[in-house]
Protein backbone atom coordinates (compact mmCIF):
# COMPACT_ATOMS: atom_id res chain seq x y z
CA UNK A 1 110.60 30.30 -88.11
CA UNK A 2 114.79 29.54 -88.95
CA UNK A 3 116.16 31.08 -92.34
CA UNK A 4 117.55 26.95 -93.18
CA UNK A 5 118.91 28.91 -96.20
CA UNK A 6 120.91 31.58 -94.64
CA UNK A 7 122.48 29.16 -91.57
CA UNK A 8 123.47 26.87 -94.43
CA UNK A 9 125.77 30.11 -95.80
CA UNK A 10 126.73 31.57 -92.51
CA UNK A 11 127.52 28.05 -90.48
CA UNK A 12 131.17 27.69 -89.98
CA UNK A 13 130.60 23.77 -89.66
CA UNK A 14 129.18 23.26 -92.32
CA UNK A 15 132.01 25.49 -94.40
CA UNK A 16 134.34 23.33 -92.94
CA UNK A 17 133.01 20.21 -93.80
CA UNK A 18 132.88 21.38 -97.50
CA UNK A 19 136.49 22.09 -97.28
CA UNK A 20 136.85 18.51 -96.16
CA UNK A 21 135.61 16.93 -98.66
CA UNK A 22 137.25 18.86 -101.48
CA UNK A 23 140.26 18.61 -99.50
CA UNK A 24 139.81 14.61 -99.34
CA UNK A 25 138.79 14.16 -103.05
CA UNK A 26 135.50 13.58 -102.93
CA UNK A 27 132.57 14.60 -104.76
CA UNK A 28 130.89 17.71 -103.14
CA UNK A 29 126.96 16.19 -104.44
CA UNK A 30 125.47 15.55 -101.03
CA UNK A 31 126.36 12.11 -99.32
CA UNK A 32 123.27 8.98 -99.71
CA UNK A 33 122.64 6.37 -97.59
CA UNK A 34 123.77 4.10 -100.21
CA UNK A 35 127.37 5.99 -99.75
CA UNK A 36 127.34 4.83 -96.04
CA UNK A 37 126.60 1.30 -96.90
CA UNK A 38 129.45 0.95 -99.21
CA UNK A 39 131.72 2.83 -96.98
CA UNK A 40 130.73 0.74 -94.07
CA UNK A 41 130.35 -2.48 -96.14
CA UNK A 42 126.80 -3.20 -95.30
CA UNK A 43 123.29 -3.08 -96.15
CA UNK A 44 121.38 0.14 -97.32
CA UNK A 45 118.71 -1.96 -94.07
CA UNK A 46 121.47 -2.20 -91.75
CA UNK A 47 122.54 1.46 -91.71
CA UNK A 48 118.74 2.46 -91.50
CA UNK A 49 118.38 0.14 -88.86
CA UNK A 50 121.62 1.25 -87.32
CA UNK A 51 120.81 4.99 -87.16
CA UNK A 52 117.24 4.42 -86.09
CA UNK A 53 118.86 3.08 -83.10
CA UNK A 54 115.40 0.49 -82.08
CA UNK A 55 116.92 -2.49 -83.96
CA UNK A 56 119.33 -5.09 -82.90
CA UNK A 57 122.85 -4.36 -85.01
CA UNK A 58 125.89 -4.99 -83.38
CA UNK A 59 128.19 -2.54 -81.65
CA UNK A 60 130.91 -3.64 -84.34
CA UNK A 61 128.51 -2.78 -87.09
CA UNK A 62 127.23 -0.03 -85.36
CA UNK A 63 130.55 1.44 -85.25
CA UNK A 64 131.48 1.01 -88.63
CA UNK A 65 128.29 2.58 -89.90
CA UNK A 66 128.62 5.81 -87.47
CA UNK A 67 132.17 6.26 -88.36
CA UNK A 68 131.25 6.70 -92.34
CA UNK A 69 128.34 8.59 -91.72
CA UNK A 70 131.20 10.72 -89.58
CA UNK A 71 133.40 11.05 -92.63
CA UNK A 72 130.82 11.03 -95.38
CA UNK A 73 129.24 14.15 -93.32
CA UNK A 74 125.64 12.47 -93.99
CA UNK A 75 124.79 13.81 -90.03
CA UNK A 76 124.26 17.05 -92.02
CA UNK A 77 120.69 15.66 -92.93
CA UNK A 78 119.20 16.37 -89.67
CA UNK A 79 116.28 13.48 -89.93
CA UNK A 80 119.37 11.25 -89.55
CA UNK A 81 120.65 13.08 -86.72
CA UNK A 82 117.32 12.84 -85.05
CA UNK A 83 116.86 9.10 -85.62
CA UNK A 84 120.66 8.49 -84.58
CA UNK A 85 119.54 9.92 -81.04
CA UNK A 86 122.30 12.51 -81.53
CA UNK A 87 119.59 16.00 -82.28
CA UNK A 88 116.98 17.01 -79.83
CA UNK A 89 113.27 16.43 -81.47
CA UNK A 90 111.68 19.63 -83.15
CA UNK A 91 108.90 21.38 -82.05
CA UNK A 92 106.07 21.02 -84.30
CA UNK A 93 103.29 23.85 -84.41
CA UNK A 94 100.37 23.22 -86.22
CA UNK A 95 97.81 26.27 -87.03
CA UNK A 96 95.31 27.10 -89.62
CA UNK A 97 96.48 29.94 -91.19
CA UNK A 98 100.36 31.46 -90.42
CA UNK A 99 99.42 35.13 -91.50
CA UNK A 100 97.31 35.98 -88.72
CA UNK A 101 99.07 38.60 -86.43
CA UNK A 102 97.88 36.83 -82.95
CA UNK A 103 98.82 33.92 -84.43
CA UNK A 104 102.06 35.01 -85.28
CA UNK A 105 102.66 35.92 -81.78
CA UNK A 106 101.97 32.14 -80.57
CA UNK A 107 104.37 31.21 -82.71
CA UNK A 108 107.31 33.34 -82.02
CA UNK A 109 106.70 32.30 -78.60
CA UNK A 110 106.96 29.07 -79.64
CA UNK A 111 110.04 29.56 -81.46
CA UNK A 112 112.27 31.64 -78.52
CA UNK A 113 111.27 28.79 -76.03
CA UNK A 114 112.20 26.02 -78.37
CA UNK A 115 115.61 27.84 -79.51
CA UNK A 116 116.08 28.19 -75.56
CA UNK A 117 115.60 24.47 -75.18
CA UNK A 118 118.17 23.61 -78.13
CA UNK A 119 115.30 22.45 -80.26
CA UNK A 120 114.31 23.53 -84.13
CA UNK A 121 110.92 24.77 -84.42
CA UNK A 122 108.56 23.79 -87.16
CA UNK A 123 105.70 25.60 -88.25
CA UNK A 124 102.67 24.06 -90.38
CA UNK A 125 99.43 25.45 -91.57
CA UNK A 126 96.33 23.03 -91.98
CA UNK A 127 94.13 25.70 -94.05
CA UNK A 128 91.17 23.96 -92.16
CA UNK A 129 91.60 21.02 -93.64
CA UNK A 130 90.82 18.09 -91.11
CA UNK A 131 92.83 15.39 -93.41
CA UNK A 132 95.77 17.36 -93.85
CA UNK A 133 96.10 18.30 -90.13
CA UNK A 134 95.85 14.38 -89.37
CA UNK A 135 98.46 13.54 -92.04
CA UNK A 136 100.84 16.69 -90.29
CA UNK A 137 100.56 15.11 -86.92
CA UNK A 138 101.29 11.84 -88.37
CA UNK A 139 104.29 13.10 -90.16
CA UNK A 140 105.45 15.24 -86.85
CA UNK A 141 105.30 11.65 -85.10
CA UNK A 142 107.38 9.92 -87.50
CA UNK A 143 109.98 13.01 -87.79
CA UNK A 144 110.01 12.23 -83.91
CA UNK A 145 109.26 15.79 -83.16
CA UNK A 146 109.26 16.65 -79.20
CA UNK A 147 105.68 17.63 -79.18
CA UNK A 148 103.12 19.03 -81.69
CA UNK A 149 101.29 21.95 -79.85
CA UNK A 150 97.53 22.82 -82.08
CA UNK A 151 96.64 26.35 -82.06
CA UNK A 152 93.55 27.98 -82.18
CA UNK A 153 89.81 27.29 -81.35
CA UNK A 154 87.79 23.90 -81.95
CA UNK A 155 84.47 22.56 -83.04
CA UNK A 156 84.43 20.81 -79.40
CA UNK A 157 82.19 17.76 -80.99
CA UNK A 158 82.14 14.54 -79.99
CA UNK A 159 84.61 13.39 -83.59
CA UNK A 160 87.18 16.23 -82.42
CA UNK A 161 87.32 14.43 -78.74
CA UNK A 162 88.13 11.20 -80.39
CA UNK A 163 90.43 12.38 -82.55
CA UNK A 164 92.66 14.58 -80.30
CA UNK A 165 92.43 11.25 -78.27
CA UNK A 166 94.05 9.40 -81.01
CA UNK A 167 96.93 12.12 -81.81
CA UNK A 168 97.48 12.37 -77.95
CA UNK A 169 98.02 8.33 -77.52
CA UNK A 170 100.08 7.51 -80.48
CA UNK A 171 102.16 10.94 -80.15
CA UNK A 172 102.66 9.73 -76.05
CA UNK A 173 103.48 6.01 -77.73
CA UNK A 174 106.24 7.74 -79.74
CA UNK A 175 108.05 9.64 -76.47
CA UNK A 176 106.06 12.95 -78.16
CA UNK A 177 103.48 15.31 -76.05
CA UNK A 178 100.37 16.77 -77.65
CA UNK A 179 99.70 20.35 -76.33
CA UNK A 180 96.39 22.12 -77.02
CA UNK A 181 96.83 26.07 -77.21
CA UNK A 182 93.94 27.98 -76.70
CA UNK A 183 91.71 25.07 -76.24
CA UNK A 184 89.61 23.69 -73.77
CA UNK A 185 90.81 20.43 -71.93
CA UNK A 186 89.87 17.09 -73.03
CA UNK A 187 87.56 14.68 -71.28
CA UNK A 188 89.03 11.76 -69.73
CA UNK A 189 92.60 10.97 -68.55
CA UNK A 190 94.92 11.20 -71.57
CA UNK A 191 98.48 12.36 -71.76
CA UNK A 192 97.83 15.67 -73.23
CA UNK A 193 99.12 19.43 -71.91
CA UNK A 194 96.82 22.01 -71.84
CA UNK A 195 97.47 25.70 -72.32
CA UNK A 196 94.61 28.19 -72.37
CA UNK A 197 94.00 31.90 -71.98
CA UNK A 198 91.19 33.27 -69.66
CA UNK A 199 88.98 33.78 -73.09
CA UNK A 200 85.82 34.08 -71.20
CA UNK A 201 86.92 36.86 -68.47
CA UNK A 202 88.52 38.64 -71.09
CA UNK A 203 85.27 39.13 -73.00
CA UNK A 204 83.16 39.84 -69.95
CA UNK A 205 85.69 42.71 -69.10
CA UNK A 206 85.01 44.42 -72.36
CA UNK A 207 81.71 44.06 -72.74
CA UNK A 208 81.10 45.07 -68.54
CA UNK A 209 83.59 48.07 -69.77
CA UNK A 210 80.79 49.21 -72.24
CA UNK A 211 77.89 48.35 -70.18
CA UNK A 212 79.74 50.21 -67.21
CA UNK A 213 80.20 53.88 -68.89
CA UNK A 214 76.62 53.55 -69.95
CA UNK A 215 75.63 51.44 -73.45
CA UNK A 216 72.54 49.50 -73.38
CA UNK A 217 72.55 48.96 -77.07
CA UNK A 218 76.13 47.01 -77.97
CA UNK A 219 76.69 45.26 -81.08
CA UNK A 220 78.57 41.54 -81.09
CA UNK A 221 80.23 40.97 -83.79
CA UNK A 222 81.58 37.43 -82.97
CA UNK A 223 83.28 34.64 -84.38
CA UNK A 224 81.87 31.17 -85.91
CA UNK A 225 79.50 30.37 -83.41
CA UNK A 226 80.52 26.40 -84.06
CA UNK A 227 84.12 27.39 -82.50
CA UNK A 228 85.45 26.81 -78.94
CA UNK A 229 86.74 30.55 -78.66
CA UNK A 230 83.71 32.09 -80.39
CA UNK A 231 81.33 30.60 -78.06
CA UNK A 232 83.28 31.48 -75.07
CA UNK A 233 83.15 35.07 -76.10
CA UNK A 234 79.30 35.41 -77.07
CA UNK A 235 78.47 33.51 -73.55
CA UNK A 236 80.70 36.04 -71.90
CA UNK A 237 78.78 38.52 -73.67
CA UNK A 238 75.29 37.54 -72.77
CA UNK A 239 76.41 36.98 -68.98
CA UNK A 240 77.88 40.65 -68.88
CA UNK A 241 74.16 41.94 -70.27
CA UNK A 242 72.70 39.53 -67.86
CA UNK A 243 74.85 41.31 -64.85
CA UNK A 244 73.87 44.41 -65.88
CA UNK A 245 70.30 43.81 -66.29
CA UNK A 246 70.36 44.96 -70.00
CA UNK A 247 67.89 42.57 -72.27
CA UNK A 248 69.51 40.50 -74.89
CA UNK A 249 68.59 41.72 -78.19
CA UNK A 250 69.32 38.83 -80.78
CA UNK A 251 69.43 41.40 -83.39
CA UNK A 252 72.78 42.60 -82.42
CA UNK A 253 74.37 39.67 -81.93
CA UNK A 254 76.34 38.91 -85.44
CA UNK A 255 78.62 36.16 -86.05
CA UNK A 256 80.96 35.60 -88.99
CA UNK A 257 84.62 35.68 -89.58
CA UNK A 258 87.48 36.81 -88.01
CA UNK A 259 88.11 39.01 -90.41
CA UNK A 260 88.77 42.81 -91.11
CA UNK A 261 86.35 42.46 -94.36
CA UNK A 262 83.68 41.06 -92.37
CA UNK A 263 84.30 43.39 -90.00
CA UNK A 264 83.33 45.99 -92.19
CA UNK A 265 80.42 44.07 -93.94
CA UNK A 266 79.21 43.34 -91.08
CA UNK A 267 79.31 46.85 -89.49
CA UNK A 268 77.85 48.52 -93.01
CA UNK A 269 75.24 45.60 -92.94
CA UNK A 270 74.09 46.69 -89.26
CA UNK A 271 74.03 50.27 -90.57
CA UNK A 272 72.16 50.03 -93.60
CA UNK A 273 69.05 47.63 -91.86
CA UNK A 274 69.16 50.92 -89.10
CA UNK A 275 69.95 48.46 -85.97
CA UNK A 276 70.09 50.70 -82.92
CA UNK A 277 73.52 50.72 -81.34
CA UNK A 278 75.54 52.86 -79.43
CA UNK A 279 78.96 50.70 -79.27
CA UNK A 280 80.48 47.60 -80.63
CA UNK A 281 82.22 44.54 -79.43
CA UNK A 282 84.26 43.58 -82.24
CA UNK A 283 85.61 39.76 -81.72
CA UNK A 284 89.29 40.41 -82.83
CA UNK A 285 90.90 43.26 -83.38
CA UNK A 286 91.10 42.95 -87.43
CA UNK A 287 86.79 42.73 -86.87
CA UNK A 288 87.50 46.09 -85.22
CA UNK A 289 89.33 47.75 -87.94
CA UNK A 290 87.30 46.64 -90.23
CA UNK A 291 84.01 47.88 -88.15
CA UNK A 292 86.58 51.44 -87.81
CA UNK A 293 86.42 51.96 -91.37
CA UNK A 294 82.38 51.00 -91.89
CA UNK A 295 81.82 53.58 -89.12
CA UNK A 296 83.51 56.50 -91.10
CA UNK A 297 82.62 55.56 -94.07
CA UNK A 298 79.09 56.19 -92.68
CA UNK A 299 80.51 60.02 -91.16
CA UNK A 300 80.30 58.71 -87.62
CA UNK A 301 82.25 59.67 -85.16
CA UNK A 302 84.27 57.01 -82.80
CA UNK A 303 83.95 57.04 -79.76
CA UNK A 304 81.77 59.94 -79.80
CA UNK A 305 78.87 58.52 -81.86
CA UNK A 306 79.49 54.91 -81.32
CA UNK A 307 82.12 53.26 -78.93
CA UNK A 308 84.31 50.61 -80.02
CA UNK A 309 86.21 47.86 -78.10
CA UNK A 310 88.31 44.74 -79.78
CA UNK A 311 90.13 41.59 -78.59
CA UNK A 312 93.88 40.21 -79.00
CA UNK A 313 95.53 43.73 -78.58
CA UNK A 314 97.48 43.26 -81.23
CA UNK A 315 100.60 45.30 -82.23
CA UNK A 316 98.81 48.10 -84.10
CA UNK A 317 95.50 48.69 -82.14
CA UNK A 318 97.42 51.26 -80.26
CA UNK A 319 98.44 52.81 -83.29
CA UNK A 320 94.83 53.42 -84.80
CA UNK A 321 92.99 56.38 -84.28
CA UNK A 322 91.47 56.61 -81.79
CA UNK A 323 93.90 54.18 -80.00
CA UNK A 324 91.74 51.18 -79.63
CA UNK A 325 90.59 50.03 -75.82
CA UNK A 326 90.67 46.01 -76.72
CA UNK A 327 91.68 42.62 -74.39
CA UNK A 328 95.40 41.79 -74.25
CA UNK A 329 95.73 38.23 -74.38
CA UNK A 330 99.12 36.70 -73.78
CA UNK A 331 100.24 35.17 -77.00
CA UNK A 332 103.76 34.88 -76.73
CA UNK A 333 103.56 33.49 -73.32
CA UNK A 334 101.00 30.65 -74.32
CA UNK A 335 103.46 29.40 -77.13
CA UNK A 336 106.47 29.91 -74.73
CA UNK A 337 104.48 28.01 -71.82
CA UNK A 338 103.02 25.48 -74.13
CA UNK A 339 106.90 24.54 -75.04
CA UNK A 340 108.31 24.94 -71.20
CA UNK A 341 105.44 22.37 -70.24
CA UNK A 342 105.64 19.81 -73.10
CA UNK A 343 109.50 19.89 -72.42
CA UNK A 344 109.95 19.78 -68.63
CA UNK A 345 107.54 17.26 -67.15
CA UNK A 346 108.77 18.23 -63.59
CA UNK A 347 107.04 21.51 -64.37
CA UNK A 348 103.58 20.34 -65.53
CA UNK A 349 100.86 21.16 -62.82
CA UNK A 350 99.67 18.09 -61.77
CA UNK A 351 96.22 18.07 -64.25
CA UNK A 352 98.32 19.44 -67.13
CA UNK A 353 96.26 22.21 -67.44
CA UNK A 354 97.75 26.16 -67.18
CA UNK A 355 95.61 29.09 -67.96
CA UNK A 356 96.92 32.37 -68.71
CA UNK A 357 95.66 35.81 -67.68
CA UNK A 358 93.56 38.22 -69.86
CA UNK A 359 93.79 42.01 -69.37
CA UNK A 360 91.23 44.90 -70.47
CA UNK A 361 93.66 48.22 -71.90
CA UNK A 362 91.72 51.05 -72.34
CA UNK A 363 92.69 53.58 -74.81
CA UNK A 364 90.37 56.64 -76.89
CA UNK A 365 87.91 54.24 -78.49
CA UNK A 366 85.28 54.32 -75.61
CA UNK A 367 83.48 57.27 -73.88
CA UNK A 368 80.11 57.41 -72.40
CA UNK A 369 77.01 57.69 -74.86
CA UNK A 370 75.39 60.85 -76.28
């Protein structure tokens, strides 16, 4: 999220320090811990335990350490400034995968907030690997970070509860906040924010958009039905049939990956067995590209053979042809909220829970059927 290597070219500090220390003599290799202990005649332990500030040392030794740390510029190593009390924590935000573009959106949000707040932003992908995202919250807790906000659906099972328990007590234990983004609250009473989106309106709206202008036959092509989001969005989807009286037809209900590719397999797969459908619900808007190009591959026409409606409304759906109609869902604002809560406790509601708005935009890519 911050170019580390450009600020270290551009920052007029840290140009002046190096002038400092050339000016002073000393060696411009970057300054140790061991160069504060000898400078402050103590212990390599002491001047840990003096920056870490949770130790007893004594103001005189104190002193001395701070003052070479001042003159050896070792504050420069911001892990030191953090410990020393003297930076604001970081915001940590852990995802699976940092090249999605909704995901991307979360964490700019997450980035302007924290840069409003004075705070560095860190992003880390897990790559949906459970061990790695508990060794990242671990390391985010010892790095002292501000809070560690997890983005993305869940497999909502009864290990997940216990172990978003355990991040959300030792992250509280360490002065840190756990916030959940895009994820269903937790049971029980545990120090943990909540930011959501209104995932299951949002769904219903596009699939009641469909059923409203006259499709009866609509294919789903969902998400892993194992995750939170997914779920919510095929429920929404069988409760917008329901409301229209229109039969659920398990045929046309397809889950996979958020993916354009499966998109597109998925779409050609639907073709080629000769489903009957007159529209799609594609479960992202990549899924709906990729179901775009599976469609004209195939010489139909959208919308005027088969109508097509995604979710996310990300940057380019209004760019395709036709323009896509798809759910906006407020991605910026759930990583700028999610950093606005974990960092201003007068501002939490009082359950820690917020949930943010969903909106249907209709474009071209829906029109009543033949």
């Amino acid at each position: 999220m911050t170019d580390n290597g450009n600020s270290a070219r551009t920052s007029p500090g840290l140009k002046q320090s190096g002038r400092r220390r050339r000016a002073s003599g000393t060696s411009d290799r970057p300054s140790t811990i061991r160069d504060v202990a000898a400078k402050a005649g103590v212990s390599v332990a002491t001047v840990s335990r003096a920056l870490a500030g949770n130790y007893p040392v004594s103001a005189a030794t104190r002193d001395r350490v701070m003052a070479a740390v001042e003159s050896l510029h070792y504050v420069v190593n911001v892990h030191a400034k953090a410990l020393a009390g003297r930076v604001a924590g970081p915001i940590a935000l852990v995802l699976r995968d940092i090249t999605g573009p909704s995901l991307a959106h979360v964490a700019s949000g997450v980035e302007q907030e924290a840069a409003a707040h004075g705070r560095l932003s860190l992003v880390c992908a897990t790559h949906d690997d459970q061990d790695r995202e508990d060794d990242l919250v671990q390391l985010m807790r010892e790095q002292h970070a501000a809070a560690v906000v997890l983005v993305g659906g869940a497999v909502l099972d009864d290990a997940y509860h216990r172990r978003m328990a355990e991040y959300a007590r030792a992250l509280d234990a360490a002065g840190s906040r756990l916030v959940l983004c895009g994820r269903p609250p937790l049971p029980g009473n545990l120090p943990v924010t909540v930011v959501e989106y209104d995932n299951r309106g949002g769904a219903f709206q596009a699939v009641d958009h469909l059923l409203g202008v006259g499709h009866r036959r609509v294919l789903f092509l969902g998400g892993d039905p194992l995750m939170s989001s997914a779920e919510q969005r095929r429920t929404s989807y069988r409760n917008a049939l329901r409301a229209h009286d229109v039969p659920y037809a398990e045929e046309l209900d397809v889950p996979g990956s958020y993916t354009r590719a499966s998109g597109y397999q998925r779409t050609r797969a639907a073709l080629r067995e000769g489903l009957e459908f007159t529209a799609i619900f594609a479960g992202t808007d990549m899924v709906a590209v990729g179901a775009l190009t599976a469609l004209r591959e195939a010489g139909l026409d959208v919308p005027g053979d088969v109508s097509l409606v995604g979710f996310d409304d990300v940057p380019f759906a209004a760019d395709l042809t036709p323009a896509l109609t798809t759910v906006r869902v407020p991605y910026e604002d759930l990583g700028r909220t999610a950093v606005r809560l974990a960092l201003d406790r007068e501002s939490r509601p009082a359950d820690d829970h917020v949930v943010l708005s969903t909106q249907l935009v209709i474009r071209q890519s829906v029109c009543p059927p033949r």
